[in-house]
C-alpha atoms as a PDB file:
ATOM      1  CA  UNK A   1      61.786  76.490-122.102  1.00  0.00           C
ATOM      2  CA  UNK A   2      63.418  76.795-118.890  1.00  0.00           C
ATOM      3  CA  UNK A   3      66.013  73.965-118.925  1.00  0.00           C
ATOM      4  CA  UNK A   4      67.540  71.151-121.051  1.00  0.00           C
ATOM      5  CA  UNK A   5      65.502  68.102-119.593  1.00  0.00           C
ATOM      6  CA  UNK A   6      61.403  67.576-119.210  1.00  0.00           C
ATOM      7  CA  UNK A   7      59.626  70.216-117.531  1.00  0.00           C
ATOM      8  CA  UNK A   8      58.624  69.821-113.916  1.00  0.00           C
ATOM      9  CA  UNK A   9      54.903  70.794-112.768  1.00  0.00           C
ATOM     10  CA  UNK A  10      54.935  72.802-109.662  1.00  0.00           C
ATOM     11  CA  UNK A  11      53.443  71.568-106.954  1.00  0.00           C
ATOM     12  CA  UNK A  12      49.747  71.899-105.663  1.00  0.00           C
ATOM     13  CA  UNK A  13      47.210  73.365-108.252  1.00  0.00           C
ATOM     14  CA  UNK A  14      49.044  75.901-110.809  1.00  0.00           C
ATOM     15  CA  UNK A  15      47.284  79.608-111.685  1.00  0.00           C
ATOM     16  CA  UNK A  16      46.473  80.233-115.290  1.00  0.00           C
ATOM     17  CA  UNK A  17      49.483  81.967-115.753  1.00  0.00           C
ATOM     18  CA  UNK A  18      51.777  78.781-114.457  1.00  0.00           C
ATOM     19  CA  UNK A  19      49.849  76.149-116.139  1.00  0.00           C
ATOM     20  CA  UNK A  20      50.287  78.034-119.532  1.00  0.00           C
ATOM     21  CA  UNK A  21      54.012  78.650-119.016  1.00  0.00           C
ATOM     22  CA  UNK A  22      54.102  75.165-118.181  1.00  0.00           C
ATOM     23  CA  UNK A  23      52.611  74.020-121.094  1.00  0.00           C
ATOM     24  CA  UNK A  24      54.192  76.026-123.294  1.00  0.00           C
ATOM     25  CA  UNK A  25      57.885  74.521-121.808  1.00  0.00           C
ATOM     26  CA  UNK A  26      56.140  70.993-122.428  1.00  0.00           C
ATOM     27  CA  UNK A  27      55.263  71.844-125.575  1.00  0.00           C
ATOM     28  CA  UNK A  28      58.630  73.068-126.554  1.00  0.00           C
ATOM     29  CA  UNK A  29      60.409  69.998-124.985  1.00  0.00           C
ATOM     30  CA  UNK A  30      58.244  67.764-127.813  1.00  0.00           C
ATOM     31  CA  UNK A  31      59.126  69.444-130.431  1.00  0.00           C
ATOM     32  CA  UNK A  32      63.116  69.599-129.663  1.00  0.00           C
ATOM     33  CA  UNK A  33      62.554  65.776-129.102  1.00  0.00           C
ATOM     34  CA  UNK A  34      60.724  64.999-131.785  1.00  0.00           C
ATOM     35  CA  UNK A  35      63.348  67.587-134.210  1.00  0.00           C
ATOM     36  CA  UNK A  36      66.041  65.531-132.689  1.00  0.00           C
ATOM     37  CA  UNK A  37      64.047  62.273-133.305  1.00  0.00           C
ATOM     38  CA  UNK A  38      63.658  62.895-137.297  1.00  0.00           C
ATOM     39  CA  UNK A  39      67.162  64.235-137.779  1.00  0.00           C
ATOM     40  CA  UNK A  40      68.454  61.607-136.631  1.00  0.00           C
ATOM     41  CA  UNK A  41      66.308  59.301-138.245  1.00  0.00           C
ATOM     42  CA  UNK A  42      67.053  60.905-141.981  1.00  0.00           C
ATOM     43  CA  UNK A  43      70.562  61.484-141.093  1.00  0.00           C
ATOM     44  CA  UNK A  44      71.499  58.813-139.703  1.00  0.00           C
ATOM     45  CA  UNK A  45      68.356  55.990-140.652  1.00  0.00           C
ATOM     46  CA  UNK A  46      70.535  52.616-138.844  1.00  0.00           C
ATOM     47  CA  UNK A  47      71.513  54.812-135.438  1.00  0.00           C
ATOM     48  CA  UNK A  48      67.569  56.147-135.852  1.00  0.00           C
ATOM     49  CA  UNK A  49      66.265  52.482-135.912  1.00  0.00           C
ATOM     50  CA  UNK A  50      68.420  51.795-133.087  1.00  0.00           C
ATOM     51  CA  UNK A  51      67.497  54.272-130.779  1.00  0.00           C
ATOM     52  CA  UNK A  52      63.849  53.561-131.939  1.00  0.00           C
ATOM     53  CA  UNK A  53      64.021  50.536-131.297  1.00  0.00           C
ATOM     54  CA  UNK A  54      65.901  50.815-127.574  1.00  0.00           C
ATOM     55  CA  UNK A  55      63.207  53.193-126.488  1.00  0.00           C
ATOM     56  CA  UNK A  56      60.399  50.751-127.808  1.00  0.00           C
ATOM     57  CA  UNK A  57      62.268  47.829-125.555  1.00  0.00           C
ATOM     58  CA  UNK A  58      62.191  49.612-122.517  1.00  0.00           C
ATOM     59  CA  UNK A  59      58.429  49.219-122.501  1.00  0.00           C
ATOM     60  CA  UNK A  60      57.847  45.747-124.957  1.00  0.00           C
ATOM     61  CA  UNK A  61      59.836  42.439-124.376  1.00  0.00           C
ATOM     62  CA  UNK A  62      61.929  41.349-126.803  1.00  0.00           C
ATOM     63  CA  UNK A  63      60.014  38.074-127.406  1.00  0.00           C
ATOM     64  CA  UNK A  64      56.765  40.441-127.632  1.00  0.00           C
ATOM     65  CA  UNK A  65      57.074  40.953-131.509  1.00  0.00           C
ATOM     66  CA  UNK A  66      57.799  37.218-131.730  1.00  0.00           C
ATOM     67  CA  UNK A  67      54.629  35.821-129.801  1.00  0.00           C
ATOM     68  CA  UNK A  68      52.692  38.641-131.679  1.00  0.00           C
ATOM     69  CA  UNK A  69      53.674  37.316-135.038  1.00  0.00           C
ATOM     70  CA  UNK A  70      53.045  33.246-134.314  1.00  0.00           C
ATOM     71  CA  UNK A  71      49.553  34.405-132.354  1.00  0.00           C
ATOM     72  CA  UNK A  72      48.926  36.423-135.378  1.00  0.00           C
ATOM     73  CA  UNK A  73      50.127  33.401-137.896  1.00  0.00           C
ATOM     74  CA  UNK A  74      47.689  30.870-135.865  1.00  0.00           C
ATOM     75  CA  UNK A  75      44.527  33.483-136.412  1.00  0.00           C
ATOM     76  CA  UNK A  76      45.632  34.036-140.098  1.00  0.00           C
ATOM     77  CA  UNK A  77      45.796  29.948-140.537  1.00  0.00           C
ATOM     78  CA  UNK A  78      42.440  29.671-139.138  1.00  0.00           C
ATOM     79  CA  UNK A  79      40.667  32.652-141.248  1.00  0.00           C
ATOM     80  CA  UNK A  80      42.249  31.335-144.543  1.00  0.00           C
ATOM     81  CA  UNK A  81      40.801  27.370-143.885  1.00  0.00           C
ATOM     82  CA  UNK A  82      37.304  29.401-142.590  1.00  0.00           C
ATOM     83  CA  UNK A  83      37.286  30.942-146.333  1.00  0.00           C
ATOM     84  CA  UNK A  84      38.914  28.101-148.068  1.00  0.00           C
ATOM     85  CA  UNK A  85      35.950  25.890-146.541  1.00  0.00           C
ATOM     86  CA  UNK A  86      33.407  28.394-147.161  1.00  0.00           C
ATOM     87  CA  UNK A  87      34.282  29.230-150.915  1.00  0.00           C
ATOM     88  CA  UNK A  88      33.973  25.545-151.356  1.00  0.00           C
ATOM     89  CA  UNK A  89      30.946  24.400-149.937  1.00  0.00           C
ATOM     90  CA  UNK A  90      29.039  27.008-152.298  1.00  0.00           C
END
């Protein structure tokens, strides 16, 4: 791997050579991320949640979870009177 952070593509359309060395950086960047990721989750399991969950909220609302869980509590209602009804009209 050539540096600390992501990788960076050249520009334009890369040789065999570059887009191997390229992915091979890449691939090495995952991996240190993803060792860092479960160290610090089995270490340190609160400050792993944490981070987890700060990288998941950069991308997800906070309320997403929330209006997930009361769409998903409506559906479930609905399904369980569907089978209540249906075991007792037989």
């Amino acid at each position: 791997m050539t540096g600390a952070g992501l990788p960076r593509r050249q520009r334009g359309r890369l040789n065999g050579a570059a887009e191997t060395a390229y992915q091979a950086d890449l691939r090495a960047f995952c991996d240190r991320i993803l060792e860092i990721y479960s160290t610090l989750v089995v270490a340190r399991p609160d400050e792993g949640r944490e981070l987890c969950r700060q990288a998941i909220l950069k991308y997800v609302p906070a309320n997403a979870v929330r209006d997930y869980e009361q769409c998903l509590a409506a559906i479930r209602e609905d399904l369980r009177q569907a089978i209540a009804a249906r075991i007792s009209s037989q």
